[in-house]
C-alpha atoms as a PDB file:
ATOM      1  CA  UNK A   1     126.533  32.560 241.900  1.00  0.00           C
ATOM      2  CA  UNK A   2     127.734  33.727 238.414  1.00  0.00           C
ATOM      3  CA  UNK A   3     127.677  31.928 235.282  1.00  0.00           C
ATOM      4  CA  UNK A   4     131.110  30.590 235.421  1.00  0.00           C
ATOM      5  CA  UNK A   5     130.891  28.711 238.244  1.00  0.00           C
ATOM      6  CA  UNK A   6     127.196  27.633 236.901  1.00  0.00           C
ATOM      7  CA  UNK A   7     129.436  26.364 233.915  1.00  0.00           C
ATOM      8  CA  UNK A   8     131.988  24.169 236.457  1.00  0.00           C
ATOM      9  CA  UNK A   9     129.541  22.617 238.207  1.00  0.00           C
ATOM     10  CA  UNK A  10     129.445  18.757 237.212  1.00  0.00           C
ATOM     11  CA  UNK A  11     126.454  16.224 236.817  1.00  0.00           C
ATOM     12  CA  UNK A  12     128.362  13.324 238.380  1.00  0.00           C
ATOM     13  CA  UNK A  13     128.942  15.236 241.490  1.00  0.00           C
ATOM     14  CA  UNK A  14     125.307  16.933 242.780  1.00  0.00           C
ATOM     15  CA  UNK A  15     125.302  16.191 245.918  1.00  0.00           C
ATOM     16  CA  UNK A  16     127.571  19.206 246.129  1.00  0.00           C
ATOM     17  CA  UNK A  17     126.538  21.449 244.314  1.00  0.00           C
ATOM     18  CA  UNK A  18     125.022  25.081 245.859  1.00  0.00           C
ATOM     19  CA  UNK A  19     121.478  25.156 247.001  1.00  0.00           C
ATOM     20  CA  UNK A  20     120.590  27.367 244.337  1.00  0.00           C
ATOM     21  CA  UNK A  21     121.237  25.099 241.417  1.00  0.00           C
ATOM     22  CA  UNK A  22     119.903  22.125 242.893  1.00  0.00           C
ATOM     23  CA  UNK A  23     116.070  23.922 243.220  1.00  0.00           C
ATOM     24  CA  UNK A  24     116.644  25.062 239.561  1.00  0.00           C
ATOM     25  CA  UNK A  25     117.161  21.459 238.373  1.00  0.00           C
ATOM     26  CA  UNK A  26     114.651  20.430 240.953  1.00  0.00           C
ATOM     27  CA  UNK A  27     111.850  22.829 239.472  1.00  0.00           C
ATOM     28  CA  UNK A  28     113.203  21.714 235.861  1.00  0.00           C
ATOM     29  CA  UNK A  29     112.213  18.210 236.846  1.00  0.00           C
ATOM     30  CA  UNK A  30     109.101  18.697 238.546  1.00  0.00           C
ATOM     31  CA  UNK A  31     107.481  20.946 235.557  1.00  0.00           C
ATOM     32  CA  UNK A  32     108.878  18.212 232.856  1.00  0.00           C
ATOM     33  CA  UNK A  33     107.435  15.193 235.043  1.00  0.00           C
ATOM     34  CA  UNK A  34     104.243  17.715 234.620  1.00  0.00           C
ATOM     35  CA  UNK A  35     104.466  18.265 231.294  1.00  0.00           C
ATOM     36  CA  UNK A  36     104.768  14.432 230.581  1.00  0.00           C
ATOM     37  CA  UNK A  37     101.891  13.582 232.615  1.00  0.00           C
ATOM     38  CA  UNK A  38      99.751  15.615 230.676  1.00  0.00           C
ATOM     39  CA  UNK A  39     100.491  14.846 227.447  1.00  0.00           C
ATOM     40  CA  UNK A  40     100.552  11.237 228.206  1.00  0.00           C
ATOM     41  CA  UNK A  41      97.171  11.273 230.795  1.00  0.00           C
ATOM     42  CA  UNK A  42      95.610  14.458 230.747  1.00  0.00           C
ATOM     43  CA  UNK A  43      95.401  14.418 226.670  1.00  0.00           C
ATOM     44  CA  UNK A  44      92.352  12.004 226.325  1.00  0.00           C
ATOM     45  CA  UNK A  45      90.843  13.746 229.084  1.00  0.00           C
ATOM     46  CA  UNK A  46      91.096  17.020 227.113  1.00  0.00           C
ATOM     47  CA  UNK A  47      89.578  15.583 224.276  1.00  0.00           C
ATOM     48  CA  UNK A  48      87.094  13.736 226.143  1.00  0.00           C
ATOM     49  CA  UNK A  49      86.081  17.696 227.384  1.00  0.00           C
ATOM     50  CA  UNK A  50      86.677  19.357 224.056  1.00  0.00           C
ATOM     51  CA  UNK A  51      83.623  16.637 222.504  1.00  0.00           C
ATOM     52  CA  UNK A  52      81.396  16.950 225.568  1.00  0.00           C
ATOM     53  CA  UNK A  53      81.560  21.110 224.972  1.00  0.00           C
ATOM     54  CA  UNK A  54      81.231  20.767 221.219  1.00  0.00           C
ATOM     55  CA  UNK A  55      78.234  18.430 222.393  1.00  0.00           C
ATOM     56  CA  UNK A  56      76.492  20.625 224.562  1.00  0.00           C
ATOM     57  CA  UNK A  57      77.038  23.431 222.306  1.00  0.00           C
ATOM     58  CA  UNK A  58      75.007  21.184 219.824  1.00  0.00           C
ATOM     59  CA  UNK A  59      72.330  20.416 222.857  1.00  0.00           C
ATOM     60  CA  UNK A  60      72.117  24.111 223.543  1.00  0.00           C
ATOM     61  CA  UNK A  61      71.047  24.941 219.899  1.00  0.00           C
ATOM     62  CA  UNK A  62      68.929  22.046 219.869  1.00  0.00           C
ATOM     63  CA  UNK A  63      67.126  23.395 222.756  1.00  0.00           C
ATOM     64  CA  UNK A  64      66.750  26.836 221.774  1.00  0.00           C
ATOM     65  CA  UNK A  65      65.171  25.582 218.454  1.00  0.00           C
ATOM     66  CA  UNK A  66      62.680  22.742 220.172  1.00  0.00           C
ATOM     67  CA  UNK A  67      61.857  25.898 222.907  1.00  0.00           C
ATOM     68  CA  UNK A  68      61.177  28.514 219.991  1.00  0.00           C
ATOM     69  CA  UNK A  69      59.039  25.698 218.261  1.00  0.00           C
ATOM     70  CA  UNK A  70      57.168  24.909 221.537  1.00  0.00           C
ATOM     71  CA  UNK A  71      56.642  28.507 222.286  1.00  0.00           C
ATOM     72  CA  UNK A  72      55.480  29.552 218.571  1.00  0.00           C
ATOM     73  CA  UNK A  73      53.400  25.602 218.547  1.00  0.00           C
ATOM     74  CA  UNK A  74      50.120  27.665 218.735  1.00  0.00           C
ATOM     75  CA  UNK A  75      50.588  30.358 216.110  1.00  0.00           C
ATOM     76  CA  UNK A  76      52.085  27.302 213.740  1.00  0.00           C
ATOM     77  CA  UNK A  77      49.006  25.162 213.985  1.00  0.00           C
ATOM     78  CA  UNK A  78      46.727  28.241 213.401  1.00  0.00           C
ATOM     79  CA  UNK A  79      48.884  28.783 210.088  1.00  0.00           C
ATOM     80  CA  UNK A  80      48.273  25.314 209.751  1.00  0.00           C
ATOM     81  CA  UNK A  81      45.064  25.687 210.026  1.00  0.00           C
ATOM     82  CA  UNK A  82      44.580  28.384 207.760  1.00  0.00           C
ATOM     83  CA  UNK A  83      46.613  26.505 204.913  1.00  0.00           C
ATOM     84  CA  UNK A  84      44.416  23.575 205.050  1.00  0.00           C
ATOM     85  CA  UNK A  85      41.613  25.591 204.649  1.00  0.00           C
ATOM     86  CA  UNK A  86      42.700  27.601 201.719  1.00  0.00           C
ATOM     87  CA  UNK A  87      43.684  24.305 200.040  1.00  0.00           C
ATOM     88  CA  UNK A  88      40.496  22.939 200.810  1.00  0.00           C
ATOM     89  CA  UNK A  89      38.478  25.875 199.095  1.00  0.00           C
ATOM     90  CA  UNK A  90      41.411  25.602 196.174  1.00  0.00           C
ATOM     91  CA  UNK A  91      40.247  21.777 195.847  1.00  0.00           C
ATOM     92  CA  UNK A  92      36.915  22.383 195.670  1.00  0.00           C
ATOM     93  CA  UNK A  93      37.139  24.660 192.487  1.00  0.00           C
ATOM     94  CA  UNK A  94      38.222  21.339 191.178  1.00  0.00           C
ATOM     95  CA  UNK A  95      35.498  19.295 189.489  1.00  0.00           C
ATOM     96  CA  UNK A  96      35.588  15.579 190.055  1.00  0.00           C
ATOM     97  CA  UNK A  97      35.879  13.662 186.891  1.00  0.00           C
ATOM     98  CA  UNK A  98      31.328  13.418 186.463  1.00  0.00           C
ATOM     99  CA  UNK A  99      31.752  17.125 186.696  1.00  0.00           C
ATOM    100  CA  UNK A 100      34.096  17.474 183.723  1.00  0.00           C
ATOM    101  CA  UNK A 101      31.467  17.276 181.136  1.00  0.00           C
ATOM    102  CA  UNK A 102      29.269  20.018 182.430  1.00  0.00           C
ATOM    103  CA  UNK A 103      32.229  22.187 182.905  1.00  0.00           C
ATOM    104  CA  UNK A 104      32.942  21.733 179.270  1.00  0.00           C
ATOM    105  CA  UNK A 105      29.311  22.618 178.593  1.00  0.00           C
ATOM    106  CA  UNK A 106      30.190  25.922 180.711  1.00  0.00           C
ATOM    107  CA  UNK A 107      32.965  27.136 178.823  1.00  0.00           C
ATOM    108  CA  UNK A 108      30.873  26.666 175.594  1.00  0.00           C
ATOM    109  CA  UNK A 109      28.095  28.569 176.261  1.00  0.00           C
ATOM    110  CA  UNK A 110      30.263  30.938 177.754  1.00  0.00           C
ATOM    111  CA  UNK A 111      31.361  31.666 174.047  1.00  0.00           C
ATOM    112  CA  UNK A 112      28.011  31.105 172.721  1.00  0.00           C
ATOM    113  CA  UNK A 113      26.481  33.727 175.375  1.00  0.00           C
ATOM    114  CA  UNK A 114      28.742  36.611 174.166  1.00  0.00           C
ATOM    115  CA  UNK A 115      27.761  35.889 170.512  1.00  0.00           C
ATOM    116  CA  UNK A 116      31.184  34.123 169.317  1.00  0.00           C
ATOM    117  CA  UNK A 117      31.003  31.235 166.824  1.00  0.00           C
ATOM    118  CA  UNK A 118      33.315  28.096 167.920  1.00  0.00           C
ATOM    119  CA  UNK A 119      35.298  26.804 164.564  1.00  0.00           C
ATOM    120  CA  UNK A 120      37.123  23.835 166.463  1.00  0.00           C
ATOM    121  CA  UNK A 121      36.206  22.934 170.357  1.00  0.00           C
ATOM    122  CA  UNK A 122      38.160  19.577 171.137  1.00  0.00           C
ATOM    123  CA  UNK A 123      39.342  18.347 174.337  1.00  0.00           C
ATOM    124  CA  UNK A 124      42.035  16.612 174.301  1.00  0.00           C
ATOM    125  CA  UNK A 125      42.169  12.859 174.627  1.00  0.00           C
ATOM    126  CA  UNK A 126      44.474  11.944 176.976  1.00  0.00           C
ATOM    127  CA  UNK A 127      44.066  13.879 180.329  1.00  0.00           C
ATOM    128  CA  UNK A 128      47.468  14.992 182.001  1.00  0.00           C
ATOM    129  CA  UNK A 129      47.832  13.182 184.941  1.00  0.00           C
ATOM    130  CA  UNK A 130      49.552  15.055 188.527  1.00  0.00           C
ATOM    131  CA  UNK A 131      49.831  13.546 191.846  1.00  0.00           C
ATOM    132  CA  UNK A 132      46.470  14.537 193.002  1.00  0.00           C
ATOM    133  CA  UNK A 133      44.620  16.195 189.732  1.00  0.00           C
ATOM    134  CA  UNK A 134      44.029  15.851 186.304  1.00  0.00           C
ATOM    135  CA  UNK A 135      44.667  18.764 183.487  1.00  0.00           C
ATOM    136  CA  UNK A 136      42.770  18.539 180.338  1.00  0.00           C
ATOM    137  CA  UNK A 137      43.692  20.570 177.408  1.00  0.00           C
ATOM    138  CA  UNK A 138      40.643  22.141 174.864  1.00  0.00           C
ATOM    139  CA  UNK A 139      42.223  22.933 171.663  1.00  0.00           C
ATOM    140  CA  UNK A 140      39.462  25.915 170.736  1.00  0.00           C
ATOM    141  CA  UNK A 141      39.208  28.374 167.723  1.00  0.00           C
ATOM    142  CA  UNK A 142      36.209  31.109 168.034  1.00  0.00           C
ATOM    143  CA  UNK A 143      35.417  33.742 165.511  1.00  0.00           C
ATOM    144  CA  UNK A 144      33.695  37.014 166.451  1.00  0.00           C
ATOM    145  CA  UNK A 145      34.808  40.777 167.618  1.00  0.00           C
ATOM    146  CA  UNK A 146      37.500  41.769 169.531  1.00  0.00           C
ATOM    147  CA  UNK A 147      34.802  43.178 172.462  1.00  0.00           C
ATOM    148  CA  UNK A 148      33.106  40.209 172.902  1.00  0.00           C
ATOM    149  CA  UNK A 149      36.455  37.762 173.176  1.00  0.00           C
ATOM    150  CA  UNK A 150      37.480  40.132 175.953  1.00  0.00           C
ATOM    151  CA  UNK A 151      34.299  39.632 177.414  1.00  0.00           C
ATOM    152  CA  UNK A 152      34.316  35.811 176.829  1.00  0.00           C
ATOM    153  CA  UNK A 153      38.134  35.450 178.581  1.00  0.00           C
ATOM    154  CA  UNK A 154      36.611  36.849 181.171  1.00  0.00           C
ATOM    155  CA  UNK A 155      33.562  35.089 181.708  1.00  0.00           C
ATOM    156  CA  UNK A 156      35.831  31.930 181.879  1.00  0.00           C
ATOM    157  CA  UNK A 157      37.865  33.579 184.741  1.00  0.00           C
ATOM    158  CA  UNK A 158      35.082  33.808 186.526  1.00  0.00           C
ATOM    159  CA  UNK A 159      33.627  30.192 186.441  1.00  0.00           C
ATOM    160  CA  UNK A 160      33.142  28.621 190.334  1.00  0.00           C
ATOM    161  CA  UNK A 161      35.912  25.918 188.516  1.00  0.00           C
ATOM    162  CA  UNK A 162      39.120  26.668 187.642  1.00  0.00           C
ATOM    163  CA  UNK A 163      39.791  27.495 183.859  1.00  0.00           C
ATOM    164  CA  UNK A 164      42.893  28.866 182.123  1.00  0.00           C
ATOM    165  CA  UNK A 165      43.035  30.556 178.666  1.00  0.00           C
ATOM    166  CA  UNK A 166      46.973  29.501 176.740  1.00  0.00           C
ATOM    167  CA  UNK A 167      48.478  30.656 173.899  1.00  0.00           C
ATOM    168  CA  UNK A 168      45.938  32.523 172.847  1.00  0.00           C
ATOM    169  CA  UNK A 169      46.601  34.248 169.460  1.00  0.00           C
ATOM    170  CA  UNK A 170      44.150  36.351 167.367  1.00  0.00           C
ATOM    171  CA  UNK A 171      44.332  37.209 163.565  1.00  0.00           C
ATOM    172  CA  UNK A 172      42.262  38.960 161.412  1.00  0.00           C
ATOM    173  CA  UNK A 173      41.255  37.369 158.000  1.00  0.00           C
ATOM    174  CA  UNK A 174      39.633  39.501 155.865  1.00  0.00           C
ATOM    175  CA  UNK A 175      38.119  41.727 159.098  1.00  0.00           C
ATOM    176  CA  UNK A 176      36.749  38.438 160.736  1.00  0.00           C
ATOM    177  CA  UNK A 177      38.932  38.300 163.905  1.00  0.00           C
ATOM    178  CA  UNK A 178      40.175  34.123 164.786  1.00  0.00           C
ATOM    179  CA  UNK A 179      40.811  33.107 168.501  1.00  0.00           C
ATOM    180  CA  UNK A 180      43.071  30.418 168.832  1.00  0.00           C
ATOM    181  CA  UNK A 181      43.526  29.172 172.174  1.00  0.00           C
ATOM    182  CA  UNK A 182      43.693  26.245 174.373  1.00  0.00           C
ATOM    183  CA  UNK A 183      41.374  26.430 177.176  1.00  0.00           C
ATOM    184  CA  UNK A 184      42.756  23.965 180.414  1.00  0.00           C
ATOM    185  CA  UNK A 185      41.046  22.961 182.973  1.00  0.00           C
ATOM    186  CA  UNK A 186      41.355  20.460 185.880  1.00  0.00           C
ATOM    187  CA  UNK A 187      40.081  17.954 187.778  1.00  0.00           C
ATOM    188  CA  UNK A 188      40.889  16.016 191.491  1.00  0.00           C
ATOM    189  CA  UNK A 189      41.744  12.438 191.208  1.00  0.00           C
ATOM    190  CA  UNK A 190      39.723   9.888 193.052  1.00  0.00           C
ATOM    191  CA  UNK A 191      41.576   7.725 195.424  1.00  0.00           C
ATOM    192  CA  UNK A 192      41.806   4.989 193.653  1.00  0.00           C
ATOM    193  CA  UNK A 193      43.399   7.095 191.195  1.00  0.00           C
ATOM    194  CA  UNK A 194      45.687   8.617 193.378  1.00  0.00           C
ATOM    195  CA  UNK A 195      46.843   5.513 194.453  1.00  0.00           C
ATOM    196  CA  UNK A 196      47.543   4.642 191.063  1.00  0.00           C
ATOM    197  CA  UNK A 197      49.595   7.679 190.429  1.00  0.00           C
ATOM    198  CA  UNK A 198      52.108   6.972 193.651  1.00  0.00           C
ATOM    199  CA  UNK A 199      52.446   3.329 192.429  1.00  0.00           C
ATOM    200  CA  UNK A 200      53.464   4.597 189.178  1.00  0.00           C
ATOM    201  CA  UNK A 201      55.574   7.315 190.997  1.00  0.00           C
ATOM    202  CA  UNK A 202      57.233   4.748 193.358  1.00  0.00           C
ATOM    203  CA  UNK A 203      57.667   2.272 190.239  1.00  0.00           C
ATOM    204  CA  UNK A 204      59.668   5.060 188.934  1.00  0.00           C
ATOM    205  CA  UNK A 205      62.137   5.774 191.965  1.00  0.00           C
ATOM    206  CA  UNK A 206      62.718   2.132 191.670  1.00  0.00           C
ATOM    207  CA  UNK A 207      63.589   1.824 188.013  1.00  0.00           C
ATOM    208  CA  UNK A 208      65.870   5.070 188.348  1.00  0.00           C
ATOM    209  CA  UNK A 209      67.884   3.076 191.362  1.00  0.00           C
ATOM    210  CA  UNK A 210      68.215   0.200 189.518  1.00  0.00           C
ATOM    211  CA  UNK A 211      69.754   2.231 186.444  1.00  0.00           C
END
């Protein structure tokens, strides 16, 4: 059957038309009735699919994390471990506050030991207050030779408490050599003090929400 008599074949008058034509319109049919059906009832159920595989993708990766975790669960809590331990031993080289004083006697006969005169050794009045220590500043001027501030810096290193030397600046007037410095140390807070710090830190959240 060519294309002209393809072309002369009329819609009100099917029932006679060749075989051939009527399975082409036939399989038209059928494949739009298809078509329809899916994008009318088969859509939701594609997208119902499409979020279950995005979802188990997520559930896959969510799995392979928890299993890596569970499998490496040993070698975290002996990391654990270990950092507890080294913050422990970190903590300890903090005095408590009845310590402070004799750590402040330290430091000055750390000077005195190594033959260096103190001009000015004043701790500061108002303590610097963390979430679980204290800093205290020591404004402190010394006068003596260059030797025996090196060997004074490093005394204080090597205190069993923690001690820091800052802005440290030397002149020399009139071949007397001047340490200024200030000298920090630190303390733990007690708990009662702690808990005062994370009231004042949660008073703080609050006020900045407010604003």
């Amino acid at each position: 059957m060519n294309f002209d008599e393809l072309r002369r074949l009329s819609l009100k008058d099917v029932g006679n038309w060749p075989a051939l034509p009527k399975l082409l319109v036939l399989g038209a049919v059928f494949v739009a009735i298809i078509a329809a059906g899916a994008f009318f009832d088969w859509k939701d159920q594609w997208e119902t699919l499409d979020a279950a595989q995005i979802k188990e993708g997520t559930l896959r990766e969510q799995y392979a994390q928890k299993k890596a975790k569970a499998i490496n669960f040993d070698a975290y809590r002996a990391q654990l471990s270990e950092v507890e331990q080294s913050f422990g031993a970190l903590v300890k080289q903090l005095p408590n506050r009845s310590e402070i004083d004799a750590l402040l006697t330290d430091i000055n006969q750390a000077g005195l030991g190594r033959g260096l005169v103190f001009e000015l050794f004043k701790p500061a009045a108002q303590e610097k207050m963390a979430d679980f220590y204290a800093e205290l500043p020591i404004a402190i001027r010394i006068t003596g030779n260059y030797h025996d501030m090196g060997a004074f810096a490093s005394d204080v290193a090597q205190l069993p408490r923690i001690v820091t030397l800052n802005d440290v600046s030397i002149v020399n007037e009139k071949g007397t050599l001047r340490m200024n410095a200030v000298a920090k140390t630190f303390r733990y807070l007690d708990d009662e003090e702690i808990a005062r710090q994370r009231a004042l830190a949660k008073q703080a959240k609050d006020k900045a929400r407010k604003k």
